[in-house]
Protein backbone atom coordinates (compact mmCIF):
# COMPACT_ATOMS: atom_id res chain seq x y z
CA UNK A 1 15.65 -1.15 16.44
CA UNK A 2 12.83 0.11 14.77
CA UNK A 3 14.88 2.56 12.54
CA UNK A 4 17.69 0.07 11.89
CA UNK A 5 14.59 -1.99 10.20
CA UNK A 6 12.86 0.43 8.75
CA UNK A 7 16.33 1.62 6.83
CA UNK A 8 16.61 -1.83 5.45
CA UNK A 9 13.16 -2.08 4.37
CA UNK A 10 13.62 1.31 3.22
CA UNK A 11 16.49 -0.07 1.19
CA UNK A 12 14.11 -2.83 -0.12
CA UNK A 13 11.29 -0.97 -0.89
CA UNK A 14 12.84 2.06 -2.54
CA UNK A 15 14.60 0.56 -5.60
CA UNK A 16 11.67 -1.40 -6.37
CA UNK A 17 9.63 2.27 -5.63
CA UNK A 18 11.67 3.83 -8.61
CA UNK A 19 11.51 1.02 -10.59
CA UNK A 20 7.53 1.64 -9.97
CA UNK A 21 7.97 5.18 -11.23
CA UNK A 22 9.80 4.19 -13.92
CA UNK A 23 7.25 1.65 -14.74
CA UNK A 24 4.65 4.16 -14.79
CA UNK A 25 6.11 6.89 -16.82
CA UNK A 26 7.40 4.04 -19.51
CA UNK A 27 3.56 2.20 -19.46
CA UNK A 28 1.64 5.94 -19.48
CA UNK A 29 3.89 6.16 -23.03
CA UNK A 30 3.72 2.57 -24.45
CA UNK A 31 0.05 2.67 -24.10
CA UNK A 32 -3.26 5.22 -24.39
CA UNK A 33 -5.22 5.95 -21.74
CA UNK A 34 -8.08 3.50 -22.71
CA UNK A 35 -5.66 0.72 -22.67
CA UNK A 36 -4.16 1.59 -19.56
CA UNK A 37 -7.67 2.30 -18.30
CA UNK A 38 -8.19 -1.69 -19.21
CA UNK A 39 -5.36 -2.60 -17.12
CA UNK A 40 -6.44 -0.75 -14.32
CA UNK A 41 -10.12 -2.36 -13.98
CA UNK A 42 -8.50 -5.76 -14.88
CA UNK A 43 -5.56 -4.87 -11.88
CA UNK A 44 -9.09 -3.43 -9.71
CA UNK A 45 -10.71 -6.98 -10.28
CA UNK A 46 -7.93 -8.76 -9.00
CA UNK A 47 -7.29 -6.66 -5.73
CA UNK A 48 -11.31 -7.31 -4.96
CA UNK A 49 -10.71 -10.89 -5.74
CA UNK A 50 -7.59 -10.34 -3.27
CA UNK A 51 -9.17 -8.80 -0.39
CA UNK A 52 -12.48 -11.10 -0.51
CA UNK A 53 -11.35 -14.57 -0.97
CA UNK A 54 -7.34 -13.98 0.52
CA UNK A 55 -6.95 -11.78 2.90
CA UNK A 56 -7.45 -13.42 6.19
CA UNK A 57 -5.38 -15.45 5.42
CA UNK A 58 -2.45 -13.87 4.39
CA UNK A 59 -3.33 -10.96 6.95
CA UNK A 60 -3.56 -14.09 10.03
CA UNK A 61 -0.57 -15.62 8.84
CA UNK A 62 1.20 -12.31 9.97
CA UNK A 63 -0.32 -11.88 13.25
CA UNK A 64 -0.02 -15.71 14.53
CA UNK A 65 3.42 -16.72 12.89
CA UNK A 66 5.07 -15.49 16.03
CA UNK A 67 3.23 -17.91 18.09
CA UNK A 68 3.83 -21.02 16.07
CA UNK A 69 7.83 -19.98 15.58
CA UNK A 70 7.35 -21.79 11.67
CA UNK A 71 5.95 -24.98 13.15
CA UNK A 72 5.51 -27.58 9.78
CA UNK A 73 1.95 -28.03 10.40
CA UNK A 74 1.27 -24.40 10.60
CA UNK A 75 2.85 -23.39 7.35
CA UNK A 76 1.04 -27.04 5.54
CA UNK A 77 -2.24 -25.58 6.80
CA UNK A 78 -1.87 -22.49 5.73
CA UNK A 79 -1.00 -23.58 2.12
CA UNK A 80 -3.74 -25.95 1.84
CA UNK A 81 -5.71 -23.16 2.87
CA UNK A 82 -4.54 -20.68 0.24
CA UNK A 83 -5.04 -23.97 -2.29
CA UNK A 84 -8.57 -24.79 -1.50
CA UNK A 85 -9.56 -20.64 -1.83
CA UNK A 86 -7.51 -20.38 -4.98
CA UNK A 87 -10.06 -23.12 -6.33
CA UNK A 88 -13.04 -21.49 -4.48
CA UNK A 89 -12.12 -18.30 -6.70
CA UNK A 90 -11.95 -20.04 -9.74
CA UNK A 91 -15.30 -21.48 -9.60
CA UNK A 92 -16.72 -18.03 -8.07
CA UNK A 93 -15.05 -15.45 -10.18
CA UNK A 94 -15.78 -16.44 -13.94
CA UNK A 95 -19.03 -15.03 -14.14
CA UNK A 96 -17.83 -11.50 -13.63
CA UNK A 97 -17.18 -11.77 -17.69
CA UNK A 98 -21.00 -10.78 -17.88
CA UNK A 99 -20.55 -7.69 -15.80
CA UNK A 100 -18.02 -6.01 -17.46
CA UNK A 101 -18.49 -4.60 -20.54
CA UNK A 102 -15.26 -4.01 -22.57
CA UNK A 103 -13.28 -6.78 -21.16
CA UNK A 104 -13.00 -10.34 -22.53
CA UNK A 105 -12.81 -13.53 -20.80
CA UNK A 106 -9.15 -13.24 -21.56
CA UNK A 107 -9.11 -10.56 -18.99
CA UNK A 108 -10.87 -12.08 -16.52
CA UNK A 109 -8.65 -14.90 -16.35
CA UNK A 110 -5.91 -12.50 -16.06
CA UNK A 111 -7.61 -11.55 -13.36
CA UNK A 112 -8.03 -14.01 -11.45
CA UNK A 113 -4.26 -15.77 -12.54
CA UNK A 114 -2.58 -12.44 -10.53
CA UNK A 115 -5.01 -12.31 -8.18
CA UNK A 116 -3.46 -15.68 -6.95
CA UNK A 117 -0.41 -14.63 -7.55
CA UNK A 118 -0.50 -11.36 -5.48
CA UNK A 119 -1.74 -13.15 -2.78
CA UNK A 120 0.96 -15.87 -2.87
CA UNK A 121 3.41 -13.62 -3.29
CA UNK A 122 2.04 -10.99 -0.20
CA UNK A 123 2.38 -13.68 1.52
CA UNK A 124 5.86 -15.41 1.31
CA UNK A 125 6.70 -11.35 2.33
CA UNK A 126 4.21 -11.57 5.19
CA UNK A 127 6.51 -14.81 6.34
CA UNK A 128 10.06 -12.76 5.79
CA UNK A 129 8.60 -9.48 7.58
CA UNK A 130 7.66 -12.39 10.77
CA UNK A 131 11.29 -13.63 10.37
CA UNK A 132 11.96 -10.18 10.84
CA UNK A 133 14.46 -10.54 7.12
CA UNK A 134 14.83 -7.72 5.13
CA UNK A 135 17.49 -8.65 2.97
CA UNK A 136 15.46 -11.63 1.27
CA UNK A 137 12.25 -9.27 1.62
CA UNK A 138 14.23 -7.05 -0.58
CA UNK A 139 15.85 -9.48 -2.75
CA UNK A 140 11.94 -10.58 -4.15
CA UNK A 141 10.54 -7.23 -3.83
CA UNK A 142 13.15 -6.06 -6.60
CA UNK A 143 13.30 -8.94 -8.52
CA UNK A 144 9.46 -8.92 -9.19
CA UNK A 145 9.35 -5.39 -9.63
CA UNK A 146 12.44 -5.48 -12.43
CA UNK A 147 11.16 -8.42 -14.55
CA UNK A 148 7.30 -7.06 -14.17
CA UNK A 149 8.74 -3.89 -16.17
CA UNK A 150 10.81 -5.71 -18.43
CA UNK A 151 8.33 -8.46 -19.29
CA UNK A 152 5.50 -6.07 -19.85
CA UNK A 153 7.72 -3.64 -21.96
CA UNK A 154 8.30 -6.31 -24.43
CA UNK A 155 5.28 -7.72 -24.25
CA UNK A 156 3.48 -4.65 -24.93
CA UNK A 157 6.34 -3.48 -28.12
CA UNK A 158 5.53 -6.85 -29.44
CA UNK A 159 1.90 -5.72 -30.20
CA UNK A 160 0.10 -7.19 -26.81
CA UNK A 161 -1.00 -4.02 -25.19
CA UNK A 162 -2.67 -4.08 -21.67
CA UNK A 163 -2.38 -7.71 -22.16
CA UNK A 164 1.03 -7.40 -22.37
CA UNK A 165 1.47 -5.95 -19.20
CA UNK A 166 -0.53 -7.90 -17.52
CA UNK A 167 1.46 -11.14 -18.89
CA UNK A 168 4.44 -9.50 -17.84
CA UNK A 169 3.25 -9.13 -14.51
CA UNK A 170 2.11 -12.64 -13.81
CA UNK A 171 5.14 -13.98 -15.20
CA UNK A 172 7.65 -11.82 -12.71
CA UNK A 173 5.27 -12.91 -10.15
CA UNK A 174 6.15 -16.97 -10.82
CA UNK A 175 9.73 -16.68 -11.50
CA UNK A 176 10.05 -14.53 -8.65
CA UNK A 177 8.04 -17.37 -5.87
CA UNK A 178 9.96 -20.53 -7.62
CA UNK A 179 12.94 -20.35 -5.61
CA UNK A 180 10.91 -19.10 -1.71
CA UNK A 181 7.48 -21.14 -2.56
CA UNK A 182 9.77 -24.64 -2.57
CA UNK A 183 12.81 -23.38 -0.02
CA UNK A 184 10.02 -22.34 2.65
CA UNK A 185 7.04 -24.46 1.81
CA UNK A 186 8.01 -27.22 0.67
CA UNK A 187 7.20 -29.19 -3.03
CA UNK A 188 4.58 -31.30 -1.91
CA UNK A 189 0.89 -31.23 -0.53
CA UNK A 190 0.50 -33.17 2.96
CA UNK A 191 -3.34 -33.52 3.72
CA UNK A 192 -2.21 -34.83 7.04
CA UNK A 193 -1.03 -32.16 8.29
CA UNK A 194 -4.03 -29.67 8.52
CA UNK A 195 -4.59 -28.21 12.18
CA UNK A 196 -8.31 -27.51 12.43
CA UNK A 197 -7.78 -25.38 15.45
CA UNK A 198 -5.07 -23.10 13.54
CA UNK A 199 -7.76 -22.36 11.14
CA UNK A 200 -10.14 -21.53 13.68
CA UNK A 201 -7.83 -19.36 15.30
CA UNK A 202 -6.89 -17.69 12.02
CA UNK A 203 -11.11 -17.29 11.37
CA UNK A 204 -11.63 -14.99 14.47
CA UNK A 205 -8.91 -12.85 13.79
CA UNK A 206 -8.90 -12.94 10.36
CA UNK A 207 -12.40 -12.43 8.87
CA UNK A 208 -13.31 -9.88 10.66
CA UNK A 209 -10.33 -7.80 9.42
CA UNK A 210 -10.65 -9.05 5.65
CA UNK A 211 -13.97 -7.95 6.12
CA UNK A 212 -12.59 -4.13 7.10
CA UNK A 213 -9.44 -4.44 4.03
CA UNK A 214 -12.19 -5.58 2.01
CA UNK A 215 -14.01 -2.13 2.58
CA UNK A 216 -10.74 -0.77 2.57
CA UNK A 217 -10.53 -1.50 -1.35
CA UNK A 218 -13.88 -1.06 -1.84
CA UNK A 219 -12.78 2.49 -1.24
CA UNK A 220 -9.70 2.63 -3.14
CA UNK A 221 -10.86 0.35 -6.32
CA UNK A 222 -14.85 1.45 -6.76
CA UNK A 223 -14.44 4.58 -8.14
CA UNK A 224 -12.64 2.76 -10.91
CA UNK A 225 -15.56 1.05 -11.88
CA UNK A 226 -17.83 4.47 -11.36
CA UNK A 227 -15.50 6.31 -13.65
CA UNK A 228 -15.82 3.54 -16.19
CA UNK A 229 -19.28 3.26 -16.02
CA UNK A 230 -20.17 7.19 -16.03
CA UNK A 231 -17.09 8.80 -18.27
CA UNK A 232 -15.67 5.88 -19.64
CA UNK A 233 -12.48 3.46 -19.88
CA UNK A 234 -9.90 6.16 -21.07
CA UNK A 235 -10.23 8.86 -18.16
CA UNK A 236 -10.04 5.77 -16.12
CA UNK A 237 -7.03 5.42 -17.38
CA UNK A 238 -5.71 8.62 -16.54
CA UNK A 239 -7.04 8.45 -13.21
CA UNK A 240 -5.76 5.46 -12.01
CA UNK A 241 -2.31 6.30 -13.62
CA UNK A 242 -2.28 9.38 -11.53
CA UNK A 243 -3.81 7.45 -8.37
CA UNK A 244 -0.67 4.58 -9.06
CA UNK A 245 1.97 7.41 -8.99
CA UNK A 246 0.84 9.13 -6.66
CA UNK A 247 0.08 6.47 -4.10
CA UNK A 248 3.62 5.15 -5.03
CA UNK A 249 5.37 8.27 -3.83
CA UNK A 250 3.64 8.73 -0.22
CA UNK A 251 1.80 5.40 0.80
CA UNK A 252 5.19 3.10 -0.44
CA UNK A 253 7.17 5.52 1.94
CA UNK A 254 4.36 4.62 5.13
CA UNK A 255 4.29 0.88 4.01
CA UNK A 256 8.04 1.03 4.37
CA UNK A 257 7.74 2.12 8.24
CA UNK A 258 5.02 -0.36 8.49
CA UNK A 259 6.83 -3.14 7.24
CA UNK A 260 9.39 -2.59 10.55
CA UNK A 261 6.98 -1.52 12.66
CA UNK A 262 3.94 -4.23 13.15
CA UNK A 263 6.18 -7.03 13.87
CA UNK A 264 7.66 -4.93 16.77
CA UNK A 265 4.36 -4.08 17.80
CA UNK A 266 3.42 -7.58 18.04
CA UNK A 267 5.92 -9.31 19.82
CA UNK A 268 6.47 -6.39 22.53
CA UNK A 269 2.82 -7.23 22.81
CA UNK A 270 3.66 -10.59 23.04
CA UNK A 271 6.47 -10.71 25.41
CA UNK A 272 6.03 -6.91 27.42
CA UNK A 273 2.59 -6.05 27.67
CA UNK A 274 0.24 -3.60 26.58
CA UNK A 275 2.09 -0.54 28.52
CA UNK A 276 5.03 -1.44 26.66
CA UNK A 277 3.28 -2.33 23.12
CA UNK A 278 1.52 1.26 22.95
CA UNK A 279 4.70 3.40 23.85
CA UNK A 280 6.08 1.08 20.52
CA UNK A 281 2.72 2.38 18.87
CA UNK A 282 3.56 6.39 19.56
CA UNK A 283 7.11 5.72 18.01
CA UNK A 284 5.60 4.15 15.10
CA UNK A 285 2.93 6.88 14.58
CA UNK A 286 5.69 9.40 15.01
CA UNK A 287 8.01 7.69 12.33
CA UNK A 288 4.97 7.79 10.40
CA UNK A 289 4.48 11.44 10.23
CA UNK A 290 7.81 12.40 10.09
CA UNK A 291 8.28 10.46 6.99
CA UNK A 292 4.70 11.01 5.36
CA UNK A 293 4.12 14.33 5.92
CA UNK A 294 6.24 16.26 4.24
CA UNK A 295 6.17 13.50 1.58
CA UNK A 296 2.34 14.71 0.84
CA UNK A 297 3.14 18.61 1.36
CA UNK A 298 6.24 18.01 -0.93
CA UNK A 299 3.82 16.51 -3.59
CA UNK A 300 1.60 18.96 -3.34
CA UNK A 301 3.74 21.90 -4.60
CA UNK A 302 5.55 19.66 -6.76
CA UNK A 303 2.59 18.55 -8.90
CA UNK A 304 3.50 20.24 -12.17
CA UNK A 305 7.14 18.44 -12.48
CA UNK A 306 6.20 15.47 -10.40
CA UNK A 307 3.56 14.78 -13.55
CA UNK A 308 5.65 16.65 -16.65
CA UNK A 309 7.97 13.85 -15.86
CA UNK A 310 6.19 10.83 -14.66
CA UNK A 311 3.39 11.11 -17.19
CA UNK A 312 2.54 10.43 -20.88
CA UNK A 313 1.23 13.76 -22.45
CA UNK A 314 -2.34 12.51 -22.61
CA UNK A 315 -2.61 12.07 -19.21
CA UNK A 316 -1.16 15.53 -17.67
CA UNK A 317 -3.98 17.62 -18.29
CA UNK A 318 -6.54 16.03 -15.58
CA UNK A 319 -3.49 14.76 -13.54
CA UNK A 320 -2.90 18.23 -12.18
CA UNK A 321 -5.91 18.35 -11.49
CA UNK A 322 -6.25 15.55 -9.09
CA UNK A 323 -2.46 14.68 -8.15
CA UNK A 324 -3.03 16.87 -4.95
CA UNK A 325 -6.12 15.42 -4.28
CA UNK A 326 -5.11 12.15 -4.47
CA UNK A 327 -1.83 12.82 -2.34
CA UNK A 328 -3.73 13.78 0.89
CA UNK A 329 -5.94 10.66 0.32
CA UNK A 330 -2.92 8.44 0.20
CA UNK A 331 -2.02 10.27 3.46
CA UNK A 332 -5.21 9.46 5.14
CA UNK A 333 -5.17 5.99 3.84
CA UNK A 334 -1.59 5.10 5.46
CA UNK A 335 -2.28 6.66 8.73
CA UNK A 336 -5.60 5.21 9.03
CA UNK A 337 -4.08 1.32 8.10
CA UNK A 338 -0.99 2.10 9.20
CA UNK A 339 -1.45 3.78 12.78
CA UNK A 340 -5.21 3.80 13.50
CA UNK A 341 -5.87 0.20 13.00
CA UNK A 342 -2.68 -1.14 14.83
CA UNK A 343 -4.34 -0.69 18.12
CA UNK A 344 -7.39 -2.97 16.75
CA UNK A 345 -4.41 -5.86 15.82
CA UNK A 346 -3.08 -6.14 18.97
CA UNK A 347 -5.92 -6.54 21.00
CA UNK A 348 -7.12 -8.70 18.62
CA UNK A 349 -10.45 -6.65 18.03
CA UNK A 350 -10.26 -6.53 14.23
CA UNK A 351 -14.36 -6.69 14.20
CA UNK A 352 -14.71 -3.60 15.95
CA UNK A 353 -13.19 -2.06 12.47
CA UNK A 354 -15.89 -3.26 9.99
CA UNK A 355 -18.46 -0.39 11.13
CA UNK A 356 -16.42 2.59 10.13
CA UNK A 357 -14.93 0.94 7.49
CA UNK A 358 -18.49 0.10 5.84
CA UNK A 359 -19.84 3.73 6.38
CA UNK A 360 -17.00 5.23 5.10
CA UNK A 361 -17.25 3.03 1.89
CA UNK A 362 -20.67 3.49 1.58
CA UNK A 363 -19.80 7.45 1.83
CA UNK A 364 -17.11 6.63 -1.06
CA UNK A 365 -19.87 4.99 -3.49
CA UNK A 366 -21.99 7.75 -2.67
CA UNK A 367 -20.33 11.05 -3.44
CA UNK A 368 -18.38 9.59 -6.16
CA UNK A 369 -21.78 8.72 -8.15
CA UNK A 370 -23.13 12.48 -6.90
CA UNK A 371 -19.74 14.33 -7.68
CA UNK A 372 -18.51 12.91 -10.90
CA UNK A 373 -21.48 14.51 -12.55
CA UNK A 374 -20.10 18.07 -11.64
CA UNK A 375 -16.71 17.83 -11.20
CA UNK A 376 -15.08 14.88 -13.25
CA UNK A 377 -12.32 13.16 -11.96
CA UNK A 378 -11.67 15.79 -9.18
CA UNK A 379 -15.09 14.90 -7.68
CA UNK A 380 -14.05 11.10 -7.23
CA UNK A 381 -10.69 11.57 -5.78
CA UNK A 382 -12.64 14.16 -3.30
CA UNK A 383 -14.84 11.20 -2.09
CA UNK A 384 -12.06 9.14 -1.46
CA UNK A 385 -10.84 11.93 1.06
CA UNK A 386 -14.25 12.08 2.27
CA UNK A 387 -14.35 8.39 2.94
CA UNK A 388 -10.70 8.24 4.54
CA UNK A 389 -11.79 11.08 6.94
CA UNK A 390 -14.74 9.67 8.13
CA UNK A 391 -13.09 6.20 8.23
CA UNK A 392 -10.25 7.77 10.55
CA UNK A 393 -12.58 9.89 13.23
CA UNK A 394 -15.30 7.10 13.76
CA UNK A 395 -12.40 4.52 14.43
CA UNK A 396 -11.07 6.82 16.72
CA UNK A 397 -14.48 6.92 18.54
CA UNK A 398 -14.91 3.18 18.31
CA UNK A 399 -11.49 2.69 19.61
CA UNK A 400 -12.20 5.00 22.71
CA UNK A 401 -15.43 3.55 23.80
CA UNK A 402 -14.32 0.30 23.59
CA UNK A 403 -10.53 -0.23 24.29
CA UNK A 404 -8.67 2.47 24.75
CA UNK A 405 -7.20 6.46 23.58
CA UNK A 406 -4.95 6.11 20.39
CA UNK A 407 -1.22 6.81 21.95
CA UNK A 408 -0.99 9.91 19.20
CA UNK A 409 2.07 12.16 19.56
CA UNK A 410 0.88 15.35 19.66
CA UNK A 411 3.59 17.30 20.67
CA UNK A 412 5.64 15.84 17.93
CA UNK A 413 2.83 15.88 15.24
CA UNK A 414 2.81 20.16 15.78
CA UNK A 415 6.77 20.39 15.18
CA UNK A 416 6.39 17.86 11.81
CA UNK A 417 3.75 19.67 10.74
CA UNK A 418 5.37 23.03 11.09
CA UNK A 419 8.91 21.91 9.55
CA UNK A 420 6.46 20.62 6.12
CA UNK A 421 5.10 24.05 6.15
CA UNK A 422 8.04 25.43 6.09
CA UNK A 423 9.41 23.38 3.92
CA UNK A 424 6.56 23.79 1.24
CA UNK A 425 7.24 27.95 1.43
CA UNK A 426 10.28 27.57 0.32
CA UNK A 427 9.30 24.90 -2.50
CA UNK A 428 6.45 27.61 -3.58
CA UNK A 429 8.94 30.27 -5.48
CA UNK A 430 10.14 27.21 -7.55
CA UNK A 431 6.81 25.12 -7.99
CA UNK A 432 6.28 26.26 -11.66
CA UNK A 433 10.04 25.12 -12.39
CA UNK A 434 10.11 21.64 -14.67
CA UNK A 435 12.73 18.93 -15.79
CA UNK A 436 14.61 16.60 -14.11
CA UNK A 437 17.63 18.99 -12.75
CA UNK A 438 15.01 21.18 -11.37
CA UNK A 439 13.09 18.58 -9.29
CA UNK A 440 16.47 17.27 -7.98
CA UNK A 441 16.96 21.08 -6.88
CA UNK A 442 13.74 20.98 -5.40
CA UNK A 443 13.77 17.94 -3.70
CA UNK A 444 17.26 18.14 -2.32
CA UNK A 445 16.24 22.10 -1.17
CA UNK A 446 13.25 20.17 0.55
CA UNK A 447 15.37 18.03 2.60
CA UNK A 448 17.81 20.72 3.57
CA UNK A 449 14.66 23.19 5.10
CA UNK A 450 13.07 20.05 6.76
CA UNK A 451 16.17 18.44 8.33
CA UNK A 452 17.21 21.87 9.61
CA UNK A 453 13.98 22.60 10.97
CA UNK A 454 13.30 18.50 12.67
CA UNK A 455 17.35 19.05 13.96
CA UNK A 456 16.50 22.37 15.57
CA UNK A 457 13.74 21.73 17.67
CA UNK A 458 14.85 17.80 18.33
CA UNK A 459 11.68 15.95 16.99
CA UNK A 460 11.41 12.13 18.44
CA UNK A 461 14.42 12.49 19.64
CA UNK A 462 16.57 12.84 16.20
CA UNK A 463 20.01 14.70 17.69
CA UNK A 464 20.26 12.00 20.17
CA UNK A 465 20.29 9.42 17.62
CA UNK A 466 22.03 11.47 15.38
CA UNK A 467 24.94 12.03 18.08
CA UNK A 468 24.74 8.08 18.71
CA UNK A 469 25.49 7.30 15.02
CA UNK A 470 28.31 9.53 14.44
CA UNK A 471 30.10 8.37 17.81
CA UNK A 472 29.71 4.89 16.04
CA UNK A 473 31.20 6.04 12.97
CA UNK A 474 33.85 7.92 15.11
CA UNK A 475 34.69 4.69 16.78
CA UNK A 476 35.00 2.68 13.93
């Protein structure tokens, strides 16, 4: 089951992924690395906004829909909930036009506009991934994704710039929610309807875990505002352009598998028990690796086509620098929100997060301010590795002490880790090769090493499912 969803999702993701790259290499043209670098404090702003005023509620509406099977007076509370902190943040967020120099209030606005629109958006997917429906989950995924490029392309040719593309953005986000914002919630607001006690519920799950997301983009999005404070807007720019491709390639592939897999999680929690839930949480991990891993090795010898062809000219210089970098952050990042933290959900012990989380933040702030100084860009996308590191092992501790060992498959982690290896030796003799005919010859000589390798020594279990789908296709 959990392949069969993570192939749809897969399916619903991935166009939307290349229309992501595609978006990239098109906006890294259309606009110069300060402008871009604009965007990317502006886009920064709005994931803070996200994660502090949002995200316990969007993250609680995942985790308790189950329960309430789309009862009306759950899904009223929940949007008067998301109405009354969409106010709170326009009240709170304003004066953050006095902190940034560069920006207008124009951009401000902007940020706070698609803040609100992220969230509302996350979550009318949050409610499809509980109804356990791909198809529609894809459906918006590449709708927004399409008209975000194609706004913000002609917004930006007709002379906008970054505010062009951030335009574009929110409108894709409101044509796309029209249609699922009245279908599933309904046109009007019913005061009558709010469930104290659903709130409550949502509070003690979800605050503490907004809290830990919260740190969780403190360490993805502060070293956007250190590198515009210390070097400046435009190698901003270039580094968050690289840190957007790059994230694209390997964390979209692990937010894919995640997509399928927490929902399964939860309700075998729900409905089997914990002995049941965790043997769920090795197959996820293991799907995890297996599709991550040689994702990030792949990357790494890759770099100099992956950014000739993805990138504007002024931006490749430093991007090989940090692409790599950057890649095994992403890495660390999905398996530490992605695997890691899963245990924490389903036991409902999302506080027990916020301490590692908040050292390894702090750790981000830190060596970014000490390593910029010395090493650029590279140092910053160091601390982030730093940060995901230390935010991985102390979990791991916390987890141990206080609920349980992290179900890891070892035995399958050796044999994934060996077939990327092997796959990334016989990537090296062509890593210097560039153009688009070479990196299909490079990918698609990836693939062949790695699938002969995972075949040959039968990692989680891939002949017999292999076997199983060609005696369907035999049948039929």
């Amino acid at each position: 089951m959990l392949a069969r969803h993570a192939f749809a999702y897969l399916l619903s993701h991935g166009i939307p992924a290349l229309v992501g790259f595609a978006a990239i290499a098109v906006y890294t043209r259309l606009l110069t690395d300060v402008e871009y670098g604009r965007y990317a404090l502006v886009f920064a702003i709005a994931a803070m906004i996200n994660a502090v005023v949002f995200e316990w509620l969007k993250v609680s509406l995942l985790r308790y829909y189950p329960q309430y099977q789309g009862e009306r007076s759950f899904l009223d509370t929940v949007k008067l909930c998301f109405l009354a902190l969409a106010f709170f943040s326009a009240v709170a967020v304003l004066p953050l036009y006095f902190l940034f120099e560069g920006l207008g209030w124009i951009h401000i606005v902007l940020a706070l506009v698609l803040s609100c629109c992220q969230s509302w958006y996350q979550m009318n997917l949050n409610l499809l991934r509980s109804e356990f429906n791909p198809k529609l989950y894809g459906y918006l995924s590449f709708l927004r994704s399409v008209l975000a490029l194609a706004f913000g392309v002609v917004l930006i040719v007709a002379g906008f710039d970054e505010l062009g593309l951030l335009w574009g953005l929110i409108i894709a986000f409101v044509v796309t929610l029209a249609w699922p914002t009245y279908k599933k919630w309904g046109a009007g607001i019913r005061p009558s309807s709010y469930d104290p006690s659903i709130v409550k519920g949502f509070a003690g799950y979800g605050v503490p875990l907004a809290l830990t997301l919260l740190l969780g983009v403190v360490i993805h999005n502060s070293d956007r505002f250190i590198i515009s404070a210390m070097l400046g807007v435009g190698p901003n720019g270039t580094y968050s352009a690289t840190y957007d491709l790059t994230e694209q390639t390997i964390f979209t592939l692990m937010l894919v598998i995640n997509l399928a897999a927490f929902p399964l999680a939860v309700r075998t929690m729900e409905q089997k028990g914990e002995k049941e839930a965790l043997v769920q949480v090795r197959e996820n991990t293991g799907l995890l690796l297996l599709i991550a891993l040689p994702a990030m090795v792949g990357l790494l010898v890759l770099t100099p086509n992956v950014v000739d062809l993805m990138l504007g000219e002024g931006f490749r210089e430093e991007a090989l620098l940090i692409m790599p970098i950057i890649a095994i952050g992403a890495f660390l990042k999905g398996m530490k929100l992605y695997a890691v933290d899963i245990i924490f959900h389903l036991h409902k012990r999302t506080s027990i997060q916020v301490i590692p989380v908040l050292l390894a933040a702090v750790l981000n702030v830190v060596f970014t301010i000490l390593l910029i100084p010395d090493f650029g860009l590279r140092g910053a996308a160091v601390a982030t590795v730093i940060a995901y590191v230390v935010a991985i092992g102390l979990s791991l501790v916390f987890m141990n002490l206080s609920i349980r060992e992290f179900p890891f498959p070892g035995k399958d982690f050796v044999k994934i880790l060996c077939a990327s290896l092997v796959m990334g030796a016989a990537l090296w003799f062509m890593r210097e090769q560039t153009g688009i005919i070479w990196l299909v010859v490079q990918v698609s000589t990836g693939l062949l090493f790695y699938a002969v390798f995972i075949l040959a020594f039968d990692v989680l279990g891939v002949r017999a499912l292999v076997k199983k789908r060609m005696g369907i296709r035999k049948r039929g």
